[in-house]
Protein backbone atom coordinates (compact mmCIF):
# COMPACT_ATOMS: atom_id res chain seq x y z
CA UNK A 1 9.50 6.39 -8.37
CA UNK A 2 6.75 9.26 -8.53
CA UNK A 3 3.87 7.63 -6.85
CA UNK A 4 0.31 8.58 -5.38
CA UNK A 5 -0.02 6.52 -2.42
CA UNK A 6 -3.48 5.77 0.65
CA UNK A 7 -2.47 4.60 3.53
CA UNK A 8 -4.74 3.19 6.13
CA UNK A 9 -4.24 3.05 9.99
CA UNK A 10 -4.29 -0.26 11.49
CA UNK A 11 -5.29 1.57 14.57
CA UNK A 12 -8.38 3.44 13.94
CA UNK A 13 -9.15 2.70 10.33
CA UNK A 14 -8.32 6.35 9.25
CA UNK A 15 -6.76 7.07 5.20
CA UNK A 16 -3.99 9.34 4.60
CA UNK A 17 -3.50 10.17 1.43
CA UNK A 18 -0.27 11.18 -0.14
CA UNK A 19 2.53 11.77 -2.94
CA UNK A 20 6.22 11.07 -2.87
CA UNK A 21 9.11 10.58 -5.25
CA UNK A 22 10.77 7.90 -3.02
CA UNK A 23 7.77 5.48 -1.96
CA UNK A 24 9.58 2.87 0.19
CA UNK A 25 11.72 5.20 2.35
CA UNK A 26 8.19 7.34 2.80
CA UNK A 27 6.10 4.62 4.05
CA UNK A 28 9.29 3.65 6.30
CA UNK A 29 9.07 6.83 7.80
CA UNK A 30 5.36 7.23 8.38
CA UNK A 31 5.19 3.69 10.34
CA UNK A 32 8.85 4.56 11.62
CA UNK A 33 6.55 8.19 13.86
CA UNK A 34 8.70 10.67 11.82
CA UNK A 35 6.06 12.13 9.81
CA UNK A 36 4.28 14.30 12.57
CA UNK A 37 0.82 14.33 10.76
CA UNK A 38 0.72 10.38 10.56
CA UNK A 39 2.45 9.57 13.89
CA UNK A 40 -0.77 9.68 16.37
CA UNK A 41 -2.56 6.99 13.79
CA UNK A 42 0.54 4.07 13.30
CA UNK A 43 0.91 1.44 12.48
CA UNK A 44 -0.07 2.08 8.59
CA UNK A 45 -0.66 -0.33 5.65
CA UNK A 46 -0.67 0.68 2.15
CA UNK A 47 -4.28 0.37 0.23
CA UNK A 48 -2.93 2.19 -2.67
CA UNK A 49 -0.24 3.07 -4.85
CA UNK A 50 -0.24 4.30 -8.33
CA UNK A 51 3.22 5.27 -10.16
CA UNK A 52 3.35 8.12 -12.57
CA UNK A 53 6.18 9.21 -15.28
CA UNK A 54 6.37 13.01 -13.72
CA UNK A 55 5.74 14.01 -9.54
CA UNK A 56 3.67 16.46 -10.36
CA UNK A 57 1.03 14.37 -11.70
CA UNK A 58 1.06 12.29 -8.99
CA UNK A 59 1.11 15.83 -6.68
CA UNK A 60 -2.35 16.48 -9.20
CA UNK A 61 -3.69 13.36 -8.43
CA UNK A 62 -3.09 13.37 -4.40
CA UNK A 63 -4.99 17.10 -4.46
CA UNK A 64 -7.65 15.85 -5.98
CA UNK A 65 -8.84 13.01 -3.86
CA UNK A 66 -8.17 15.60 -0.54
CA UNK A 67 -10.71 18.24 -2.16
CA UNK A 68 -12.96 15.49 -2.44
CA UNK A 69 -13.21 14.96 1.40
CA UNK A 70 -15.09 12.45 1.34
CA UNK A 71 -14.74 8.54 2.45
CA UNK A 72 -16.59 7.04 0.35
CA UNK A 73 -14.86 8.25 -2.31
CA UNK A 74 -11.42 6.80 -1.15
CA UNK A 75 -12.92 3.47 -0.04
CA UNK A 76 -13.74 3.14 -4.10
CA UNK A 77 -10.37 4.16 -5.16
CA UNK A 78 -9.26 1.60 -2.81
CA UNK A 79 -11.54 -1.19 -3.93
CA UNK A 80 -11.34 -0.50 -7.48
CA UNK A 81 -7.50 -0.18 -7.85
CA UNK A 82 -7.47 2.88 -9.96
CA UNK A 83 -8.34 6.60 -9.45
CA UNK A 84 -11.76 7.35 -10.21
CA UNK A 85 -12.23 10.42 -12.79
């Protein structure tokens, strides 16, 4: 499964944003401390996830909301369910 996925610490409130091809054994591995950028912020919950057909759409999408930069504009992808264009 390609997938676009935000994550949110349970710790400090921070998002993470990210793209994998295996979504499960990811988020195992962020809440499991092996993913170095992640580890400081655990435990994680998922806020988001959106599947696509190819990986580097979802790759597309994750790049976008990181230029972005900007809170808000996760907390409404979050809220509204769906990427905002």
């Amino acid at each position: 499964m390609n997938a676009l996925y935000i994550l949110q610490s349970e710790k400090t409130g921070r998002y993470y944003i990210g793209s994998t091809t295996d979504f499960n054994n990811r988020i195992i591995k962020h809440n499991a401390g092996l993913v170095l950028s992640t580890k400081a912020y655990k435990p994680w919950k998922v806020v988001f996830m959106q599947d696509y057909a190819v990986y580097s759409d979802a790759r597309k999408a994750e790049l976008k909301i990181k230029r972005y930069k900007r809170r808000d504009y996760i907390e409404k992808i979050v809220q509204s369910g769906q990427m905002i264009l």
